[in-house]
Protein backbone atom coordinates (compact mmCIF):
# COMPACT_ATOMS: atom_id res chain seq x y z
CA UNK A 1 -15.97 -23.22 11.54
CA UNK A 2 -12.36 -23.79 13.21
CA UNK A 3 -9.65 -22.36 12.49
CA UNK A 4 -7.97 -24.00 9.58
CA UNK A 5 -11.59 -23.67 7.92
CA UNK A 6 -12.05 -20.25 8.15
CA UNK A 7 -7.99 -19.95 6.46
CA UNK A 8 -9.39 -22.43 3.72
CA UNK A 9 -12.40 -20.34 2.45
CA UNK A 10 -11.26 -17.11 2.94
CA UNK A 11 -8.27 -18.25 0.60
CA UNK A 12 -10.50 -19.65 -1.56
CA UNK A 13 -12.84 -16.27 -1.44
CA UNK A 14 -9.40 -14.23 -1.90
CA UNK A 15 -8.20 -16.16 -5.13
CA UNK A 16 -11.80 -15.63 -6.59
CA UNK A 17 -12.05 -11.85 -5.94
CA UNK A 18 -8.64 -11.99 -7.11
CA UNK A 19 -9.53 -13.08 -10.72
CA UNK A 20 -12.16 -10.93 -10.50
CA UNK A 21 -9.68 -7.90 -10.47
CA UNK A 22 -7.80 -8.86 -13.38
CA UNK A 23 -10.95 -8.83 -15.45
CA UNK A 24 -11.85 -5.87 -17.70
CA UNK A 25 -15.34 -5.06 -16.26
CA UNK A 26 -17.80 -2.16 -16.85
CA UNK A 27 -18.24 0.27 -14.27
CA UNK A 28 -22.14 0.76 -13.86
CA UNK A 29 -23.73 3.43 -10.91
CA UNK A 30 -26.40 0.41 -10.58
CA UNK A 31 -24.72 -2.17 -9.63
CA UNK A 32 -25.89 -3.63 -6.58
CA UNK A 33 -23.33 -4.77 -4.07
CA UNK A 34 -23.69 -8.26 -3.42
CA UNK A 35 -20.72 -10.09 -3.12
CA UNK A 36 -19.90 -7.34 -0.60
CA UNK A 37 -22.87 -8.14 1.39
CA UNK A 38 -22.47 -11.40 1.08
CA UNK A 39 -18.75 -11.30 2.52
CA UNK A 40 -19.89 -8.94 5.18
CA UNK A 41 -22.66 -11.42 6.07
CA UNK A 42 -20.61 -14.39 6.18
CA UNK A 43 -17.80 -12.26 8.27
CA UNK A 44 -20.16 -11.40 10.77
CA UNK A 45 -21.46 -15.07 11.36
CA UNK A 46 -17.77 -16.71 11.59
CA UNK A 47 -16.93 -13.74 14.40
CA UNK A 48 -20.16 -13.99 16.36
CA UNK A 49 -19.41 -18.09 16.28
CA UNK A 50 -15.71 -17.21 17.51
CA UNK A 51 -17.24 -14.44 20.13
CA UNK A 52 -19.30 -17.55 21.31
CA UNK A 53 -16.42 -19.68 22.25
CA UNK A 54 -14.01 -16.90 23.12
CA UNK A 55 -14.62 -13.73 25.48
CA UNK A 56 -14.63 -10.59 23.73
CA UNK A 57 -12.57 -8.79 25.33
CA UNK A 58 -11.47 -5.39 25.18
CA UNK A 59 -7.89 -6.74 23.68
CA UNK A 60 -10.14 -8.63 21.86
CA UNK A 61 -12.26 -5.67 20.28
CA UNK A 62 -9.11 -3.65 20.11
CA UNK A 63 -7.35 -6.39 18.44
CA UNK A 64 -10.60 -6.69 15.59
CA UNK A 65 -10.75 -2.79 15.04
CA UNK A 66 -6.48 -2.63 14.57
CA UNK A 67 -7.00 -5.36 11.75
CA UNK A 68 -9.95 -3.77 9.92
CA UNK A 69 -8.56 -0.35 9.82
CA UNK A 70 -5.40 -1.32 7.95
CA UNK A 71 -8.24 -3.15 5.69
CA UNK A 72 -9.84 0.00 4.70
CA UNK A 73 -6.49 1.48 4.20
CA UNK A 74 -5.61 -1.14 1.70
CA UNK A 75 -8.57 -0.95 -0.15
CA UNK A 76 -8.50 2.75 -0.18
CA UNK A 77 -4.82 2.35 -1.87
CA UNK A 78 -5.85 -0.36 -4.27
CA UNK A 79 -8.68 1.99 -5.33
CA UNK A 80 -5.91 3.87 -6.96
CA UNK A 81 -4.16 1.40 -8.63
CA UNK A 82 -7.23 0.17 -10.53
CA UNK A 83 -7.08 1.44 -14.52
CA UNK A 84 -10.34 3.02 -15.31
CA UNK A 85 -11.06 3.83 -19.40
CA UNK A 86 -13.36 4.56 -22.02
CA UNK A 87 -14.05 2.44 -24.71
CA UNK A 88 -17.39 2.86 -26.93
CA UNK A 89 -18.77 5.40 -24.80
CA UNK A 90 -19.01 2.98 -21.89
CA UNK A 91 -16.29 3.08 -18.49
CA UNK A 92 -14.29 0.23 -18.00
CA UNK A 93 -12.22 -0.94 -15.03
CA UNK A 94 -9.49 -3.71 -14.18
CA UNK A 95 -7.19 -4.02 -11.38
CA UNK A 96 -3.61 -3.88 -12.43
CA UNK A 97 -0.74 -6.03 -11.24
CA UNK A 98 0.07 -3.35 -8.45
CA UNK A 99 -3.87 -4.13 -7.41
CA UNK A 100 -3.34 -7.73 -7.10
CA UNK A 101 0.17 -7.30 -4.85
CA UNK A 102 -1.46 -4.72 -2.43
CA UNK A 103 -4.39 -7.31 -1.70
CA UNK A 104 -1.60 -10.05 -1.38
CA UNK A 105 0.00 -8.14 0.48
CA UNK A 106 -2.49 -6.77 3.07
CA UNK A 107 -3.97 -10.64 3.67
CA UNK A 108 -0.21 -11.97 4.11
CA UNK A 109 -0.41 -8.68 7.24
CA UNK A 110 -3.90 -9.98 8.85
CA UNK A 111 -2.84 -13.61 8.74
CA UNK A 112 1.15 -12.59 9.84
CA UNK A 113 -0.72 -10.17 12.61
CA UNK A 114 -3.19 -12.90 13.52
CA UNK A 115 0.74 -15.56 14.14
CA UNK A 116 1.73 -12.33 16.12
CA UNK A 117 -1.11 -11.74 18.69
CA UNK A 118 -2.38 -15.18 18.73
CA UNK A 119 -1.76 -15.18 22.62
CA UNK A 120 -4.10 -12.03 23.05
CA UNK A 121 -6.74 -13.35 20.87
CA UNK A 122 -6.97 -16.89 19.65
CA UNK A 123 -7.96 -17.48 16.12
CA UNK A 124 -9.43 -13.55 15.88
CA UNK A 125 -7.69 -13.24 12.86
CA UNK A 126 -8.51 -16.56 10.84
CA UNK A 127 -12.47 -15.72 12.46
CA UNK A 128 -12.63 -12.45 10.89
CA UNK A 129 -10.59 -13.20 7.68
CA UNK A 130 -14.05 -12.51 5.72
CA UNK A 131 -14.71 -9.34 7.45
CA UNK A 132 -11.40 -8.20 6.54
CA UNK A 133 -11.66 -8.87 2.86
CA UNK A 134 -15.38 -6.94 2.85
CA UNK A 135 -14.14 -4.59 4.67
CA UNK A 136 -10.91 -3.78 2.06
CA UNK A 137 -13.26 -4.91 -0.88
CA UNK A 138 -15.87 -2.13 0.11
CA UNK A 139 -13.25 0.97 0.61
CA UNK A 140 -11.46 -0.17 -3.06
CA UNK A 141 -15.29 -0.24 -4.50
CA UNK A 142 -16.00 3.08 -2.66
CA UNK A 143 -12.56 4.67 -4.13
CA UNK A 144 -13.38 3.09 -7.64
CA UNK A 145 -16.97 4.28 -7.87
CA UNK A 146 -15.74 8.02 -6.97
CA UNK A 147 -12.68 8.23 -9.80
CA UNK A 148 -15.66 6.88 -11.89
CA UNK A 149 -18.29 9.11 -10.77
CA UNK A 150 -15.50 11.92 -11.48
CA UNK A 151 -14.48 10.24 -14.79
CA UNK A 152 -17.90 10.33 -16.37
CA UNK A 153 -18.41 13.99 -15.45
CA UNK A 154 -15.21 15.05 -16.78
């Protein structure tokens, strides 16, 4: 996928995980993880295809890892901001306005890092826009599955 592609779905993939935060949702200890996997799949594919047309470098790598660590770091944050209750004996969850800025907020910094070291690295950013968003979905999950964990025990 080019460039402008990779923009165009991970938008689209943004605005649908979006909705999916606003939604009042029960938290269950079984539920499998696939729309992470799925993202991390997909993330992986679009950055081996970019590491296929462009070297990967050690600015390159370094460039990657600076991008997904600020990814976690959202996600860790957002997994505070999500409101977790108790209605009918069963946990609920939905991400809060404050949820919804942070993510706009940390894919406005990978895309405005990607404008800023597009010299070093090329179209990194828009390659490994899916990465990023399964790598910030999966610390927010992680964060919300432990103040739920804690929540049922308490």
């Amino acid at each position: 996928m080019n460039s402008s592609a990779n923009i165009v779905v991970g938008l689209v993939v943004l605005a649908w995980l979006l909705w999916r935060q606003t939604q009042k949702r029960p938290v269950r200890e079984d539920r499998k993880p696939t729309v992470l996997l799925i993202l991390l799949v997909l993330g992986v594919v679009a950055l081996s295809a970019y590491f296929k047309t462009a070297p990967a470098t050690g600015l390159a790598i370094a460039l990657l890892v600076g991008s997904l660590v600020p990814a976690a770091g959202f996600g860790v944050v957002r997994g505070y901001t999500v409101r977790l209750w108790r209605q009918d004996g069963q946990l609920f969850r939905q991400g809060t306005w404050l949820t919804i800025l942070l993510w706009l907020v940390a894919i406005g910094s990978h895309l405005g890092l990607d404008a800023l070291i597009d010299g070093g690295a090329k179209g990194l950013g828009s390659a490994s826009i899916l990465l990023y968003l399964a790598v910030s979905l999966g610390a927010q999950r992680l964060v919300v599955q432990s103040r739920a964990n804690h929540a049922v025990r308490v």
